[in-house]
Protein backbone atom coordinates (compact mmCIF):
# COMPACT_ATOMS: atom_id res chain seq x y z
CA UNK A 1 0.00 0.00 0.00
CA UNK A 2 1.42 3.35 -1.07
CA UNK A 3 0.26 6.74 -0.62
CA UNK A 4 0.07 10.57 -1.84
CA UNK A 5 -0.85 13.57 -0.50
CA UNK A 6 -3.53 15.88 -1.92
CA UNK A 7 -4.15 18.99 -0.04
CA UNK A 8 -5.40 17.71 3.43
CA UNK A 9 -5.96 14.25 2.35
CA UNK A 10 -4.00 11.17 2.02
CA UNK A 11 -5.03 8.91 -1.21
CA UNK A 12 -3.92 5.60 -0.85
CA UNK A 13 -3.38 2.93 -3.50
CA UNK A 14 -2.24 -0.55 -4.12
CA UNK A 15 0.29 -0.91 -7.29
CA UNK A 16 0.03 -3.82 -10.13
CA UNK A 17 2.87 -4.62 -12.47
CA UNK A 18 2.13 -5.52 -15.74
CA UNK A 19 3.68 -5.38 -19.61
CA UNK A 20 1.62 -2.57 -20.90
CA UNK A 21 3.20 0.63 -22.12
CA UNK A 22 0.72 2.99 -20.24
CA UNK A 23 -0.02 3.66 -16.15
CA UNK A 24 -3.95 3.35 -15.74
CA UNK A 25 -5.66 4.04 -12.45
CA UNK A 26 -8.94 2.32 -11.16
CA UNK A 27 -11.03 3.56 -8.50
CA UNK A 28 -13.03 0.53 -7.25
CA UNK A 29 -16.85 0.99 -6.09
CA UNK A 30 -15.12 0.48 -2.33
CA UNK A 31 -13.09 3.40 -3.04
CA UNK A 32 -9.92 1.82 -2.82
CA UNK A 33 -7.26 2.73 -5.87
CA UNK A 34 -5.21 0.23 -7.94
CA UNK A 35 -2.64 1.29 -10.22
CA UNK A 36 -1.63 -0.53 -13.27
CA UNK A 37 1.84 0.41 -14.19
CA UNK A 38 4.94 -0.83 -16.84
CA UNK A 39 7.37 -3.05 -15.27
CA UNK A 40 9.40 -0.04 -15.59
CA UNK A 41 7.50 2.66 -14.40
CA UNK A 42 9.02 3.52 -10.95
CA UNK A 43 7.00 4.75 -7.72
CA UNK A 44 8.35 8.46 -8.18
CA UNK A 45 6.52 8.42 -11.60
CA UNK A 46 3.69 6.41 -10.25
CA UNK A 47 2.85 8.81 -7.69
CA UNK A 48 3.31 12.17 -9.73
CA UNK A 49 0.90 10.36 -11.70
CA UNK A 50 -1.74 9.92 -8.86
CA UNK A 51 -0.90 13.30 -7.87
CA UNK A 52 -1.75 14.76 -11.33
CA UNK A 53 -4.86 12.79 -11.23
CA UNK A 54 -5.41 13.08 -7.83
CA UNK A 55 -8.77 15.69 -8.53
CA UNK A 56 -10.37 13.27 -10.83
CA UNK A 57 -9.76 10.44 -8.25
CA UNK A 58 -11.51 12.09 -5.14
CA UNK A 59 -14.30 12.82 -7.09
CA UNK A 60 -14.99 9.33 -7.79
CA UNK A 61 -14.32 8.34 -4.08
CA UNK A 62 -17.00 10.27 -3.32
CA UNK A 63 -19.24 9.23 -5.63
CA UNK A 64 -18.68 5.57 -4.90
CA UNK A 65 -19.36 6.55 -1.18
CA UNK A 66 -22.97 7.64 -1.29
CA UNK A 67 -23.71 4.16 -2.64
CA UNK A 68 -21.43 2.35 0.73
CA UNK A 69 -24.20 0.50 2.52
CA UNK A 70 -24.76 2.31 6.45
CA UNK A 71 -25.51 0.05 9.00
CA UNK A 72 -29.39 -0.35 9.90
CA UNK A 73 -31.33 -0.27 12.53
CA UNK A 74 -30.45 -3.81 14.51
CA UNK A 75 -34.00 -5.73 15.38
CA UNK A 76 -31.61 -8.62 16.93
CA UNK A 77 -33.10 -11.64 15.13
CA UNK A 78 -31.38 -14.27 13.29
CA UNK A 79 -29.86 -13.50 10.06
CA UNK A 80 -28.62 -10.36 10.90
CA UNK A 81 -25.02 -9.15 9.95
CA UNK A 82 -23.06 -8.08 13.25
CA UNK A 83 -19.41 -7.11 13.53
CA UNK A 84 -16.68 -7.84 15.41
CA UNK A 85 -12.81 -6.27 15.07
CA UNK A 86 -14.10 -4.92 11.52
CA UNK A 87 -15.44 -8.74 10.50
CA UNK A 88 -18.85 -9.60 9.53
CA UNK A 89 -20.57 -12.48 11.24
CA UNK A 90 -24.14 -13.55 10.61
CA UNK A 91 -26.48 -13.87 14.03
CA UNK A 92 -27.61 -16.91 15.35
CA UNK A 93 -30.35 -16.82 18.01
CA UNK A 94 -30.73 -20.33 19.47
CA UNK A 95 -32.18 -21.76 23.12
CA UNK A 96 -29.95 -23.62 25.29
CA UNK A 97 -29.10 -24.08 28.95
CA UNK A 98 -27.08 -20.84 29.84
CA UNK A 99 -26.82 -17.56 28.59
CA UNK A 100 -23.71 -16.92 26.52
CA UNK A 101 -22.55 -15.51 23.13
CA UNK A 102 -19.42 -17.25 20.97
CA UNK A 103 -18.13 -17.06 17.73
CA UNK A 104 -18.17 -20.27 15.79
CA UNK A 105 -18.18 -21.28 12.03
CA UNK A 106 -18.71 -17.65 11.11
CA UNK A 107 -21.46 -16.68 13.07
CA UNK A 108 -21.83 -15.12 16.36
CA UNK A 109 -24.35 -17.01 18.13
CA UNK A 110 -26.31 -16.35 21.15
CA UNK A 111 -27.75 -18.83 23.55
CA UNK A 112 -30.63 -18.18 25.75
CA UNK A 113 -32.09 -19.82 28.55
CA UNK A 114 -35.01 -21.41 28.01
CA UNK A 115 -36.55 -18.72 26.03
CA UNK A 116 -35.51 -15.16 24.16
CA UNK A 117 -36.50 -11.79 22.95
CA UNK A 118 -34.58 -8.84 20.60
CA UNK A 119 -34.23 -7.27 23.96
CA UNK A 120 -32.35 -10.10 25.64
CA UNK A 121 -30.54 -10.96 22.34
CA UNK A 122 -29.44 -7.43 22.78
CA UNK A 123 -28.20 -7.14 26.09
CA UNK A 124 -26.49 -10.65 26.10
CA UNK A 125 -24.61 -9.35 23.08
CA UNK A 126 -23.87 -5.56 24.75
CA UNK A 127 -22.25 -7.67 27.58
CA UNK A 128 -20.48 -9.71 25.47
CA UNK A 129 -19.15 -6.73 23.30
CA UNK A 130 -18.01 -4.80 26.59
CA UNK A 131 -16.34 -7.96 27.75
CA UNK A 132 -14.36 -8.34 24.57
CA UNK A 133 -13.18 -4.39 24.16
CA UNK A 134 -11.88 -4.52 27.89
CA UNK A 135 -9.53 -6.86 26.88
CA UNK A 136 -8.84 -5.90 23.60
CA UNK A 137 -8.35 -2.16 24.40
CA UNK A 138 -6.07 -2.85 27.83
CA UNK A 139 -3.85 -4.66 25.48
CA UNK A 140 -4.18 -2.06 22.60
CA UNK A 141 -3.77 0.43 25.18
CA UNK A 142 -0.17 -0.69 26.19
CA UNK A 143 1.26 -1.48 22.88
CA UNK A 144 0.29 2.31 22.30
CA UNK A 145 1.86 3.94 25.10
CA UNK A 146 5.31 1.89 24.39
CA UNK A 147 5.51 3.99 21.43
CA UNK A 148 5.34 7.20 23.48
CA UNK A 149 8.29 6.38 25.70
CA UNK A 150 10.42 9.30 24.62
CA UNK A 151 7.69 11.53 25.82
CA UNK A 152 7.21 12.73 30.14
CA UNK A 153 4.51 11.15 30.67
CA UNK A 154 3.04 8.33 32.90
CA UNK A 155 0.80 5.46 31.31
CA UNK A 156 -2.95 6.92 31.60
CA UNK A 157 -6.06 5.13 33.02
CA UNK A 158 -8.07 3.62 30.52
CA UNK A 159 -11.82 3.70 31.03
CA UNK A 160 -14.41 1.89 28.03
CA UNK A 161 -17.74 3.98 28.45
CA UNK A 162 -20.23 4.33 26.06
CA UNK A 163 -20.43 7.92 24.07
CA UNK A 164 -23.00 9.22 22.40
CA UNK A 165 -20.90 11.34 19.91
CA UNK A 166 -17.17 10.28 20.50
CA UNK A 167 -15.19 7.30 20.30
CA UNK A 168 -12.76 8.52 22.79
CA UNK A 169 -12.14 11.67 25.21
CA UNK A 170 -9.00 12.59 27.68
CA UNK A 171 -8.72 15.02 30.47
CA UNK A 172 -5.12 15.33 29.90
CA UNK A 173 -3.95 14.08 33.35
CA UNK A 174 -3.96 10.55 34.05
CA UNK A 175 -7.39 9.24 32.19
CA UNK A 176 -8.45 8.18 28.34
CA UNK A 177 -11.80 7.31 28.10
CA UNK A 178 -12.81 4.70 24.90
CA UNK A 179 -16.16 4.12 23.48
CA UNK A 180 -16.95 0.10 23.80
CA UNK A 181 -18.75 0.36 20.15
CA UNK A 182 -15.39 0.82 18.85
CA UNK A 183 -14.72 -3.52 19.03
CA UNK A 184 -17.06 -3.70 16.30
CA UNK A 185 -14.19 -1.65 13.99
CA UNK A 186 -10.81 -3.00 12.52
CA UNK A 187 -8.05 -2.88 15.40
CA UNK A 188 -6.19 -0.24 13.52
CA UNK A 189 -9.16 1.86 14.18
CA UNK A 190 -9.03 1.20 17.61
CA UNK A 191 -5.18 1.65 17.90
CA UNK A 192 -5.48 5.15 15.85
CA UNK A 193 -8.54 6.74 18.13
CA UNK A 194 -5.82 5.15 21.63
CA UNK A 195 -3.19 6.86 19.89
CA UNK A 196 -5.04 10.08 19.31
CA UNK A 197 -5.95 10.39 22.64
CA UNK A 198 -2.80 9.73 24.28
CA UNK A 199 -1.03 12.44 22.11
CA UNK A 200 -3.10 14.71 24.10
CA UNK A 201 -0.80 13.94 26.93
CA UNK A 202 1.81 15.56 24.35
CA UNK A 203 -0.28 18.35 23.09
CA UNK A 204 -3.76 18.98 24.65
CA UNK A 205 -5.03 21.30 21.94
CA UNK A 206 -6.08 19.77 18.16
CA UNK A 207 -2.93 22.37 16.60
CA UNK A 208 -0.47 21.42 14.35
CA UNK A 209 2.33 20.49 16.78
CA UNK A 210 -0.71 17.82 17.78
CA UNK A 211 -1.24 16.19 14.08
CA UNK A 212 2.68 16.14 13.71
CA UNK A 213 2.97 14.32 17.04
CA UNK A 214 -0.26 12.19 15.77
CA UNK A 215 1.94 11.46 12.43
CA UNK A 216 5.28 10.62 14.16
CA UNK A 217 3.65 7.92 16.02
CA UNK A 218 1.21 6.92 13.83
CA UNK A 219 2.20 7.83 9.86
CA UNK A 220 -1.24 6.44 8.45
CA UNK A 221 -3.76 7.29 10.93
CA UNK A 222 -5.62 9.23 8.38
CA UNK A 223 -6.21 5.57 6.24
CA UNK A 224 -8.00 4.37 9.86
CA UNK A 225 -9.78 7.30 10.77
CA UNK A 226 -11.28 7.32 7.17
CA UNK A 227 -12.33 4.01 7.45
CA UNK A 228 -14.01 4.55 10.52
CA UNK A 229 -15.88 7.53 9.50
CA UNK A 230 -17.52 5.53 6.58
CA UNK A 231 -17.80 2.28 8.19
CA UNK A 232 -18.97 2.71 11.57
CA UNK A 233 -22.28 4.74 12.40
């Protein structure tokens, strides 16, 4: 994956050798971009391409992205598409002896006890979400601050609440504060809004010296912050 800048945005794109005498550029209806170059077309040339091109390219990102499917409104019932670290899984509602939610053979099934409604279905899987992001995000969460060790401060608190508006918040002192929701969306995601919120330990305000800090530790948070933007709702 290589990339380009274009003003305030970073266009990424994925590069295809082949023997024809001309570079031609693809936007895909996912609005990812594939180049198809000459075997002897280097990535300097490549990306001056891209960048002279880069206009016509955003333009069909964004048309592409009106037609991304948004997530609807969950009923909880069997059949429904759920996600899980950015991975689709189909939901299986079945009665058992216990109440508990796995993953198996691609679905993420849900056992109730003895009976079930959307409303059970729902909080069984809320638990089971929360469950799964405390873990995932304490672990996250470390691996993150490691890559802040040349800066004064010490490892912050991390707290998973559920936000309204925000995936994650910090008060700049000892705390960051992560939406649960957030397990449903690739790691990188995950890793880019810990990041972002730990650079606030660095700078508090959203200035430049904060997006340089943000890009020193993290060069392509801009590819995961897109993502979750479009994907997530």
């Amino acid at each position: 994956m290589h990339k380009v800048n274009y003003g305030t945005k970073d266009i990424f794109f994925e590069v295809e050798r082949s023997n024809r005498k001309t570079l031609a550029i693809e936007v895909h209806p996912d609005s990812s971009v594939h180049i198809i170059a000459p075997e002897q077309s280097s990535l300097t040339d490549i990306e001056k391409k891209v960048v002279k091109r880069a206009n016509w390219i955003t333009k069909q990102q964004l048309y592409f992205e009106q037609f991304l499917p948004r997530t609807p409104e969950r009923e909880y019932i069997s059949g429904e598409t759920h996600y899980y670290l950015g991975k689709s899984y189909v939901l299986k509602i079945k009665v058992g002896s216990t109440n508990e939610v796995k993953l198996k053979a691609g679905q993420l099934q849900v056992i109730c006890k003895t009976s079930y409604t959307p409303e059970k279905v729902k909080k069984l899987l809320a638990h089971w979400y929360y469950k799964h992001a405390e873990k995932k995000f304490h672990k996250l969460a470390k691996e993150a601050f490691f890559k802040f060790k040349e800066y004064d401060f010490e490892e912050p608190q991390l707290e998973i609440r559920r936000m309204a508006k925000r995936w994650g918040s910090c008060n700049t002192i000892d705390k960051i504060t992560i939406n649960p929701e957030l397990i449903k969306a690739p790691s990188k995601c995950v890793e880019y809004v810990i990041v972002h919120e730990m650079c606030h330990f660095v700078v508090p305000k959203h200035n430049k010296a904060f997006y340089q800090t943000l890009s020193s530790i993290m060069p392509n948070w801009k590819k995961w912050k897109g993502i979750l933007e479009r994907r997530m709702v």
